[in-house]
PDB file of N, CA and C in Angstrom:
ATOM      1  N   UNK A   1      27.998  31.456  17.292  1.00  0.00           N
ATOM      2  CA  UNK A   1      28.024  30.056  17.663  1.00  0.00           C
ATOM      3  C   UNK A   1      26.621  29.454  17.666  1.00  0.00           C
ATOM      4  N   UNK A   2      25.478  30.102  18.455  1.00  0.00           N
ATOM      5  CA  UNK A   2      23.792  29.639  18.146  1.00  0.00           C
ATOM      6  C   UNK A   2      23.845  29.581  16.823  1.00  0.00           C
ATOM      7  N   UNK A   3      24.198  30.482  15.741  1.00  0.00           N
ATOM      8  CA  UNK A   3      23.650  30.199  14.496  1.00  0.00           C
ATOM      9  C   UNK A   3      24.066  28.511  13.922  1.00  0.00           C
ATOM     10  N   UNK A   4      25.150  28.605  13.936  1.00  0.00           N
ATOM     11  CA  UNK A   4      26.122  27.122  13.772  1.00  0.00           C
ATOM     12  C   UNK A   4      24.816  26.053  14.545  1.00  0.00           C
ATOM     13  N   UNK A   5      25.313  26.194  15.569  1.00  0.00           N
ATOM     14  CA  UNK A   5      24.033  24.972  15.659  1.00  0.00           C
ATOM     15  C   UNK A   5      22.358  24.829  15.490  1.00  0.00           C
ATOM     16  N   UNK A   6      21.944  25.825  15.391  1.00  0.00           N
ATOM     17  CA  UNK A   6      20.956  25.695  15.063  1.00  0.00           C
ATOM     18  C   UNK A   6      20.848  25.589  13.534  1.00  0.00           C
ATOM     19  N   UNK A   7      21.803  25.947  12.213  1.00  0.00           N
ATOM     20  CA  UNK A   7      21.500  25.918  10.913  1.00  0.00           C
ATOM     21  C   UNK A   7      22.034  24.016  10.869  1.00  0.00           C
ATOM     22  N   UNK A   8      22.689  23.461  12.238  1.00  0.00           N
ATOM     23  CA  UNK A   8      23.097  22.329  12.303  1.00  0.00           C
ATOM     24  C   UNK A   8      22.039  21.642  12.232  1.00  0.00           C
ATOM     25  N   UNK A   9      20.923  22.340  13.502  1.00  0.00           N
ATOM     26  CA  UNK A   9      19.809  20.933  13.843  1.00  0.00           C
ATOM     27  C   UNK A   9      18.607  21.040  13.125  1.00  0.00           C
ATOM     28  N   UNK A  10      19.018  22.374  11.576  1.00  0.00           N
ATOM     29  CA  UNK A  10      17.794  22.513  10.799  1.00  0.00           C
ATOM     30  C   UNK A  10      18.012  21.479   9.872  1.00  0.00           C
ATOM     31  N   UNK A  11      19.277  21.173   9.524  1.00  0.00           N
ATOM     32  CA  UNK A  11      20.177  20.036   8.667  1.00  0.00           C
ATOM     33  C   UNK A  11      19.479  18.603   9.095  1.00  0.00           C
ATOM     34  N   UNK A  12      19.656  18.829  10.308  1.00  0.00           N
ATOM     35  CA  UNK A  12      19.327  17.031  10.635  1.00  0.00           C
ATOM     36  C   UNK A  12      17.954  16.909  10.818  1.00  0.00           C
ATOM     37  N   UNK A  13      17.043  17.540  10.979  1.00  0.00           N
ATOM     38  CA  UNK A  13      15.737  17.606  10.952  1.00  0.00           C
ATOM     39  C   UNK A  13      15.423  17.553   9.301  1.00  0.00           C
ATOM     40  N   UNK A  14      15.735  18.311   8.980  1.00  0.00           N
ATOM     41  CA  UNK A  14      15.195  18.492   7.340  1.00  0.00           C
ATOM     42  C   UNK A  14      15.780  16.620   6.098  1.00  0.00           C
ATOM     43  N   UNK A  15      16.908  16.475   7.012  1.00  0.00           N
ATOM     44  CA  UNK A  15      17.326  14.603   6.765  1.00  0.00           C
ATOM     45  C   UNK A  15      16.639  13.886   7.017  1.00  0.00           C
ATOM     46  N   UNK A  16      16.126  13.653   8.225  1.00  0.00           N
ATOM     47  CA  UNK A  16      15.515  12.755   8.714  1.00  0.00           C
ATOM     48  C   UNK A  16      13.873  12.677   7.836  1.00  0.00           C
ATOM     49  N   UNK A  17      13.393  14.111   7.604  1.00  0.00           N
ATOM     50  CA  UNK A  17      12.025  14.281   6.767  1.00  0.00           C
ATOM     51  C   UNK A  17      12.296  13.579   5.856  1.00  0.00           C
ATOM     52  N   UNK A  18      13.347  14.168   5.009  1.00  0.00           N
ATOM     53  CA  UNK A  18      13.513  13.563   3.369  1.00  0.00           C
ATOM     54  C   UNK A  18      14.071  11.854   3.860  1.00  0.00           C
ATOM     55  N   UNK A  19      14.606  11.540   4.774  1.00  0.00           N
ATOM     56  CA  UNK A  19      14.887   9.858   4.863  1.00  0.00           C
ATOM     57  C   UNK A  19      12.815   9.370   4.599  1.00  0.00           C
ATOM     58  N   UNK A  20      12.577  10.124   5.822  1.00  0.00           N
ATOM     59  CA  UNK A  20      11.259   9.324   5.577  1.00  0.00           C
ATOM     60  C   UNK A  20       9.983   9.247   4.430  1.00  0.00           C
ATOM     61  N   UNK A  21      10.171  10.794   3.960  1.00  0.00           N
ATOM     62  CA  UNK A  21       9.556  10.787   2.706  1.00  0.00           C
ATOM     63  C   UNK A  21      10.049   9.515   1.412  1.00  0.00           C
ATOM     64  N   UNK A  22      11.597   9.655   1.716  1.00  0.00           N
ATOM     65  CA  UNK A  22      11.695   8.393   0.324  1.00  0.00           C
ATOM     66  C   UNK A  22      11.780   7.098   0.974  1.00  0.00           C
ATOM     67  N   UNK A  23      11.382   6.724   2.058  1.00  0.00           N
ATOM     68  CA  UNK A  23      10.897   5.414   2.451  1.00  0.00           C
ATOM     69  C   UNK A  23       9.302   5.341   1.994  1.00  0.00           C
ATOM     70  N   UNK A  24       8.867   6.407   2.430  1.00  0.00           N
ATOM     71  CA  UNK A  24       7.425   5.805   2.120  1.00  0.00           C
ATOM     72  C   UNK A  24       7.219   6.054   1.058  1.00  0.00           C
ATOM     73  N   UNK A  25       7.673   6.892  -0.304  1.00  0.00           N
ATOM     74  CA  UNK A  25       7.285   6.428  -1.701  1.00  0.00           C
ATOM     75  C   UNK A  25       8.002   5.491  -2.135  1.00  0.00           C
ATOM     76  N   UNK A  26       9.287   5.050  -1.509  1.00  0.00           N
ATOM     77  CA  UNK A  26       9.549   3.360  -2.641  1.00  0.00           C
ATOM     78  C   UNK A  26       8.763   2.319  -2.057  1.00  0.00           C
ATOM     79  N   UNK A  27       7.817   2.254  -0.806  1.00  0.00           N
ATOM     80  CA  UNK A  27       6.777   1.922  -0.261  1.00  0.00           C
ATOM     81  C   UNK A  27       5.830   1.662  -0.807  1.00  0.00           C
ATOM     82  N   UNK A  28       5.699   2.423  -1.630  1.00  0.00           N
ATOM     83  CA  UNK A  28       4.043   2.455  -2.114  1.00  0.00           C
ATOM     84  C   UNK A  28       3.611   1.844  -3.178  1.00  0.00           C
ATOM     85  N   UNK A  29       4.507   1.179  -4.320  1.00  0.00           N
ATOM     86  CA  UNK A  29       4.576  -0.051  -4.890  1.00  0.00           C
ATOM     87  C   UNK A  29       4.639  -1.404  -4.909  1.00  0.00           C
ATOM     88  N   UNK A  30       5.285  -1.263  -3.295  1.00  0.00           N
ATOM     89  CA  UNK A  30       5.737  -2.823  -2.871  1.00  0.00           C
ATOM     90  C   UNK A  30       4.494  -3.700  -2.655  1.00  0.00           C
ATOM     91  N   UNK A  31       4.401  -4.633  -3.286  1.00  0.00           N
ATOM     92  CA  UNK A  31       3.272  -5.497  -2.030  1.00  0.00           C
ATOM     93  C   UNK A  31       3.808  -5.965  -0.587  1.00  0.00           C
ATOM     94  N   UNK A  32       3.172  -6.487   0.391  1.00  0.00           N
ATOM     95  CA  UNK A  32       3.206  -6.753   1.743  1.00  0.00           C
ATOM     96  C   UNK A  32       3.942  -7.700   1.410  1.00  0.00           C
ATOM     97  N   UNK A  33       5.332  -7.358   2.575  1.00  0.00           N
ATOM     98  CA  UNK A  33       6.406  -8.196   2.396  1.00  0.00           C
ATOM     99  C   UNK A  33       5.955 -10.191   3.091  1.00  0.00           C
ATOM    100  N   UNK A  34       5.202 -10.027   4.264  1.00  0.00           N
ATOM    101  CA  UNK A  34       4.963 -10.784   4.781  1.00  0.00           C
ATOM    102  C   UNK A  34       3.792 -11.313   4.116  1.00  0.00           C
ATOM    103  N   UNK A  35       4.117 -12.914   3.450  1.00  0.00           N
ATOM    104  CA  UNK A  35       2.399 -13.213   2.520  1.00  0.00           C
ATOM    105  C   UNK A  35       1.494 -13.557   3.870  1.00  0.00           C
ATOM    106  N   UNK A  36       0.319 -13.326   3.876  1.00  0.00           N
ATOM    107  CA  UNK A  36      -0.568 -13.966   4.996  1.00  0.00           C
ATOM    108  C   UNK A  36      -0.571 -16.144   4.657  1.00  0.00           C
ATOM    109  N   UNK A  37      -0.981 -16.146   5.425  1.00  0.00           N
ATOM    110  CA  UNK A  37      -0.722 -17.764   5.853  1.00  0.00           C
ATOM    111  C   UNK A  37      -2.466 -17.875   6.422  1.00  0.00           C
ATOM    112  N   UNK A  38      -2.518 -19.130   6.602  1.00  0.00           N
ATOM    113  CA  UNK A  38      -3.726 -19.431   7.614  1.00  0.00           C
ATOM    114  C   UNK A  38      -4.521 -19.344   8.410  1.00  0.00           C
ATOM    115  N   UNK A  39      -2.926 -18.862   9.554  1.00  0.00           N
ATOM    116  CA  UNK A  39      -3.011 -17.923  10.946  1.00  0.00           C
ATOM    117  C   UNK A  39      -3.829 -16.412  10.556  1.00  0.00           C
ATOM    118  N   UNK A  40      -3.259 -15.715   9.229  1.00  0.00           N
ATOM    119  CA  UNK A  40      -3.395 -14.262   9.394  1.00  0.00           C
ATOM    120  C   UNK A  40      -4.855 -14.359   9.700  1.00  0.00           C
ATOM    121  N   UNK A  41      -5.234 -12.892  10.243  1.00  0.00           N
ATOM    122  CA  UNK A  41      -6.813 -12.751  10.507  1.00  0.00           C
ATOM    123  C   UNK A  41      -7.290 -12.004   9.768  1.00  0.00           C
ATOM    124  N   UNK A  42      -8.263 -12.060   9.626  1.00  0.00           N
ATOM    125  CA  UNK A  42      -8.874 -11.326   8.240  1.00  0.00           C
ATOM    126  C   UNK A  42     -10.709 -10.759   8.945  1.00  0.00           C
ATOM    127  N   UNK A  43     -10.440  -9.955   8.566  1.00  0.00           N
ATOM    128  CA  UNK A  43     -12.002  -9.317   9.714  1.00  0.00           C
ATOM    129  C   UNK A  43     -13.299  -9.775   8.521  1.00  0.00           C
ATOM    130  N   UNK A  44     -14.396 -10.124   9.461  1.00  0.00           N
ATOM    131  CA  UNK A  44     -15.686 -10.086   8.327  1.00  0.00           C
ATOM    132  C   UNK A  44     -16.285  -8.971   8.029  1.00  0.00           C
ATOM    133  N   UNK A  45     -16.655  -9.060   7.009  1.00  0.00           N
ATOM    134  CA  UNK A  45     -17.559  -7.179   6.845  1.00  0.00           C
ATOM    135  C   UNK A  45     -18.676  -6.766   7.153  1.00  0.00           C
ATOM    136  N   UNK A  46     -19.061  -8.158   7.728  1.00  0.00           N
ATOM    137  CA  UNK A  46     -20.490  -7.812   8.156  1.00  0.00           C
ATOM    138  C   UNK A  46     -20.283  -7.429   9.604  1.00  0.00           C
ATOM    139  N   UNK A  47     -19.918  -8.159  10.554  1.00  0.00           N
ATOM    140  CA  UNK A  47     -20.284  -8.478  11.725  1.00  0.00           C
ATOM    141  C   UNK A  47     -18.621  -7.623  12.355  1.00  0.00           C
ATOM    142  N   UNK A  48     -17.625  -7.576  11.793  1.00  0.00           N
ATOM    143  CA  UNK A  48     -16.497  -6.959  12.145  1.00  0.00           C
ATOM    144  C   UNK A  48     -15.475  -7.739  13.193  1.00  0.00           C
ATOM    145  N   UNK A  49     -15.953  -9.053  12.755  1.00  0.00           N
ATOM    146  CA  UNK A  49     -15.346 -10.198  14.009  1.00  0.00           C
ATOM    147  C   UNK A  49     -13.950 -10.928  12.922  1.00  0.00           C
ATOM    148  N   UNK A  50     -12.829 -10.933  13.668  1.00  0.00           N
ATOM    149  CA  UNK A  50     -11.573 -11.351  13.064  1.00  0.00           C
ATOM    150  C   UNK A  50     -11.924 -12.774  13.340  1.00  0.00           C
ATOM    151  N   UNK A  51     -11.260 -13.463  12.248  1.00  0.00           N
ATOM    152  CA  UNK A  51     -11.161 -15.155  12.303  1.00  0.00           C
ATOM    153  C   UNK A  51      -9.691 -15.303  11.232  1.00  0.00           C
ATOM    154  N   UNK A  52      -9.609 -16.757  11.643  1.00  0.00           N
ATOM    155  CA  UNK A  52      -7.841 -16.781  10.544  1.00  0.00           C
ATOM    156  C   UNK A  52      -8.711 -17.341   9.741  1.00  0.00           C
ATOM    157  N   UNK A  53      -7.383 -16.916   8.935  1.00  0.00           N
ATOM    158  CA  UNK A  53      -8.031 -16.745   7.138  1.00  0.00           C
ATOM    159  C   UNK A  53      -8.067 -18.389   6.876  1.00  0.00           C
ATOM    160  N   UNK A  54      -7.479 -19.096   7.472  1.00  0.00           N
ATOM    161  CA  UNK A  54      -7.848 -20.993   7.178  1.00  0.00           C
ATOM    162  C   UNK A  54      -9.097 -21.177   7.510  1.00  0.00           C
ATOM    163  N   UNK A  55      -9.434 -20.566   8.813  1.00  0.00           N
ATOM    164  CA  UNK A  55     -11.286 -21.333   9.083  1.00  0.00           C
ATOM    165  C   UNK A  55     -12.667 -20.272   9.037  1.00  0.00           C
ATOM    166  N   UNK A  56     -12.070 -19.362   7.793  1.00  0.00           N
ATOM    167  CA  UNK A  56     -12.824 -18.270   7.243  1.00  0.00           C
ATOM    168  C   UNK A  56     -13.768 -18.907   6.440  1.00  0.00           C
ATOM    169  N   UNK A  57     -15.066 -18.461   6.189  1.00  0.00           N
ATOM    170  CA  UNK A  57     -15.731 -18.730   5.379  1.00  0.00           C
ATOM    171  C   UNK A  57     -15.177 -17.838   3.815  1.00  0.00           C
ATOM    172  N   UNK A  58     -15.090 -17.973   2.872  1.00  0.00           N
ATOM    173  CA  UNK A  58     -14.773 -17.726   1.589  1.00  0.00           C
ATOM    174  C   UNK A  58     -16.081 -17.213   0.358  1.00  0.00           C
ATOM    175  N   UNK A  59     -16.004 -15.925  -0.139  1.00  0.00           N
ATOM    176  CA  UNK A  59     -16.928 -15.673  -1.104  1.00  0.00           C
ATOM    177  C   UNK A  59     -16.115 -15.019  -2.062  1.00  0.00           C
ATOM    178  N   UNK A  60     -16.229 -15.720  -3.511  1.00  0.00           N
ATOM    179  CA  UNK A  60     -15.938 -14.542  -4.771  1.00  0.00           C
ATOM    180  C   UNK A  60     -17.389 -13.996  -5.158  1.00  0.00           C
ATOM    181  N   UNK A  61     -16.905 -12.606  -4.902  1.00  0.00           N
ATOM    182  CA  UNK A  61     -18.336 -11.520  -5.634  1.00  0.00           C
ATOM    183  C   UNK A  61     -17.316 -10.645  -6.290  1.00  0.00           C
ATOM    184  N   UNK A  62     -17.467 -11.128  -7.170  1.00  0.00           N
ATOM    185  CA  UNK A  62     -17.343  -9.748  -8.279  1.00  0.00           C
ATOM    186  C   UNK A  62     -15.519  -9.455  -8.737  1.00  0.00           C
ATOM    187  N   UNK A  63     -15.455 -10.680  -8.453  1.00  0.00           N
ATOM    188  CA  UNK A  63     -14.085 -10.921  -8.946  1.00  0.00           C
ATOM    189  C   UNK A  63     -12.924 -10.543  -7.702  1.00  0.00           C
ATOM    190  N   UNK A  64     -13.344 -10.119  -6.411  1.00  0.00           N
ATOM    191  CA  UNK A  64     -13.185 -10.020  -5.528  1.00  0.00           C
ATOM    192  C   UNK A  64     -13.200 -11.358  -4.386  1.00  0.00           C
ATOM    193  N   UNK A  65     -12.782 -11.807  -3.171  1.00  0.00           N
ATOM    194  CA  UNK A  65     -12.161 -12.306  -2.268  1.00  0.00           C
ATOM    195  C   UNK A  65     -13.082 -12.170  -1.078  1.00  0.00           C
ATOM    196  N   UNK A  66     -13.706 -12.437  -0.259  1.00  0.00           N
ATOM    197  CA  UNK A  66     -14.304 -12.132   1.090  1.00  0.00           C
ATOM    198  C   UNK A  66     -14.253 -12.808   1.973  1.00  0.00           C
ATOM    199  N   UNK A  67     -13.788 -12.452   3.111  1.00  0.00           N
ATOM    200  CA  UNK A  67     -13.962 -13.768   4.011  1.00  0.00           C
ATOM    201  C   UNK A  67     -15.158 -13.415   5.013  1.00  0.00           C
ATOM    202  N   UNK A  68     -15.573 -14.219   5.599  1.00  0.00           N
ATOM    203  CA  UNK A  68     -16.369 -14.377   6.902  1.00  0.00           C
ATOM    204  C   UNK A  68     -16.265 -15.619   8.039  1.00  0.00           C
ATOM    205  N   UNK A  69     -17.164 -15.225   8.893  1.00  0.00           N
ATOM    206  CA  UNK A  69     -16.713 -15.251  10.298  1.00  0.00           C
ATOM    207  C   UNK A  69     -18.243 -17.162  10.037  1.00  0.00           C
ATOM    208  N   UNK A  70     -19.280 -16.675   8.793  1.00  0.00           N
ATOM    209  CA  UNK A  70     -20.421 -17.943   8.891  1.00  0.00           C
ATOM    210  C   UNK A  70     -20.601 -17.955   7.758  1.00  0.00           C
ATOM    211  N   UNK A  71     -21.589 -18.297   7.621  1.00  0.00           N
ATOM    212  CA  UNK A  71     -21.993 -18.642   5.969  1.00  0.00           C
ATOM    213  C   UNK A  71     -23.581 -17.450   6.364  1.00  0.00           C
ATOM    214  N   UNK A  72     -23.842 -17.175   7.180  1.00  0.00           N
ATOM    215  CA  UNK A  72     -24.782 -16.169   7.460  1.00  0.00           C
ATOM    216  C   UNK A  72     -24.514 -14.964   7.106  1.00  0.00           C
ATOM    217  N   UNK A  73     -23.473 -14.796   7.795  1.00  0.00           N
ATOM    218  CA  UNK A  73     -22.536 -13.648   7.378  1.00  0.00           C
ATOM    219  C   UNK A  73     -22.295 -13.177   5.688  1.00  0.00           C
ATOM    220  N   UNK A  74     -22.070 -14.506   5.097  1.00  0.00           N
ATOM    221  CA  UNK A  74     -21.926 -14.263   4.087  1.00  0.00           C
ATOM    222  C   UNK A  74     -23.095 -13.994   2.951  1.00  0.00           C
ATOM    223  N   UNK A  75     -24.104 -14.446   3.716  1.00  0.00           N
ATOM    224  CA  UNK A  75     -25.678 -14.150   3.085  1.00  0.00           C
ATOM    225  C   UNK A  75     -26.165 -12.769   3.227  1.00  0.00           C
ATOM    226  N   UNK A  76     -25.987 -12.756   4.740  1.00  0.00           N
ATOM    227  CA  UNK A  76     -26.340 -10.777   4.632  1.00  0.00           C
ATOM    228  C   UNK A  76     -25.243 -10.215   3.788  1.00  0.00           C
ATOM    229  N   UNK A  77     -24.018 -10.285   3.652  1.00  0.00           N
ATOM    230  CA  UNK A  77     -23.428  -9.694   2.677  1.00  0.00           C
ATOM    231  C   UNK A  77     -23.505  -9.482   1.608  1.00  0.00           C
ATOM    232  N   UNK A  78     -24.169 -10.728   0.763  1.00  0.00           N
ATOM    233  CA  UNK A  78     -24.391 -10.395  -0.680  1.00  0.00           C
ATOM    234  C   UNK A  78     -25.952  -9.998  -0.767  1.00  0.00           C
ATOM    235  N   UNK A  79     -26.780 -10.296   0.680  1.00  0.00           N
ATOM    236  CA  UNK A  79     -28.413  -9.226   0.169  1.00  0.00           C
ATOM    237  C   UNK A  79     -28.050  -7.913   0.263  1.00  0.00           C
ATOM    238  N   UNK A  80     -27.006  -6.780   1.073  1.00  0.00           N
ATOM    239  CA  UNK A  80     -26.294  -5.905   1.377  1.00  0.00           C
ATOM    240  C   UNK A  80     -25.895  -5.303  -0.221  1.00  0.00           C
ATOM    241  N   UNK A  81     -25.414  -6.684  -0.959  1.00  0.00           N
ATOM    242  CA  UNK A  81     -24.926  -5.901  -2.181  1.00  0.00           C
ATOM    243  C   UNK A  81     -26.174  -5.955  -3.532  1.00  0.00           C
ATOM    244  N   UNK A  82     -26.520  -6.601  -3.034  1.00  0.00           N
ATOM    245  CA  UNK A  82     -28.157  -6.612  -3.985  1.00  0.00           C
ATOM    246  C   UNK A  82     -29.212  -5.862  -3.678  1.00  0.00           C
ATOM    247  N   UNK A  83     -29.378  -5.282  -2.136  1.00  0.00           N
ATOM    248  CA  UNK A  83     -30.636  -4.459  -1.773  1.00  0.00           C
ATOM    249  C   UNK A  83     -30.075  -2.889  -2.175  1.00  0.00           C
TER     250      UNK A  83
END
């Protein structure tokens, strides 16, 4: 009778792995279901201070996206990528 349930709760353990393994690889293609908006916060890279992405300061470097928290911020950032 132990064997029975325990080859039972190796069953439902070993399910639950494989449920979560194929959640997170059809995962890993998706983009983020939720688009960011205004509100979302977006951290600066310099200074590590969150601000929403509406009253972010904005830099394209390098074909890339950046936000910041000043326009200071955004100056040490690109001497950062030039020094």
């Amino acid at each position: 009778m132990y064997r029975i349930i325990l080859i039972f709760s190796l069953f439902v353990v070993l399910y639950f792995l494989l449920r979560r393994a194929i959640r997170e690889f059809k995962g890993q293609g998706e983009p983020d279901r939720l688009p960011p908006g205004k509100n979302h916060m977006v951290q600066d890279p310099v200074c590590r201070v969150f601000v929403p992405r509406g009253a972010a300061v904005t830099e394209d470097i390098g074909g890339q996206t950046y936000y910041f928290c000043s326009r200071s911020c955004a100056h040490k950032f690109q001497q950062q990528l030039a020094g």
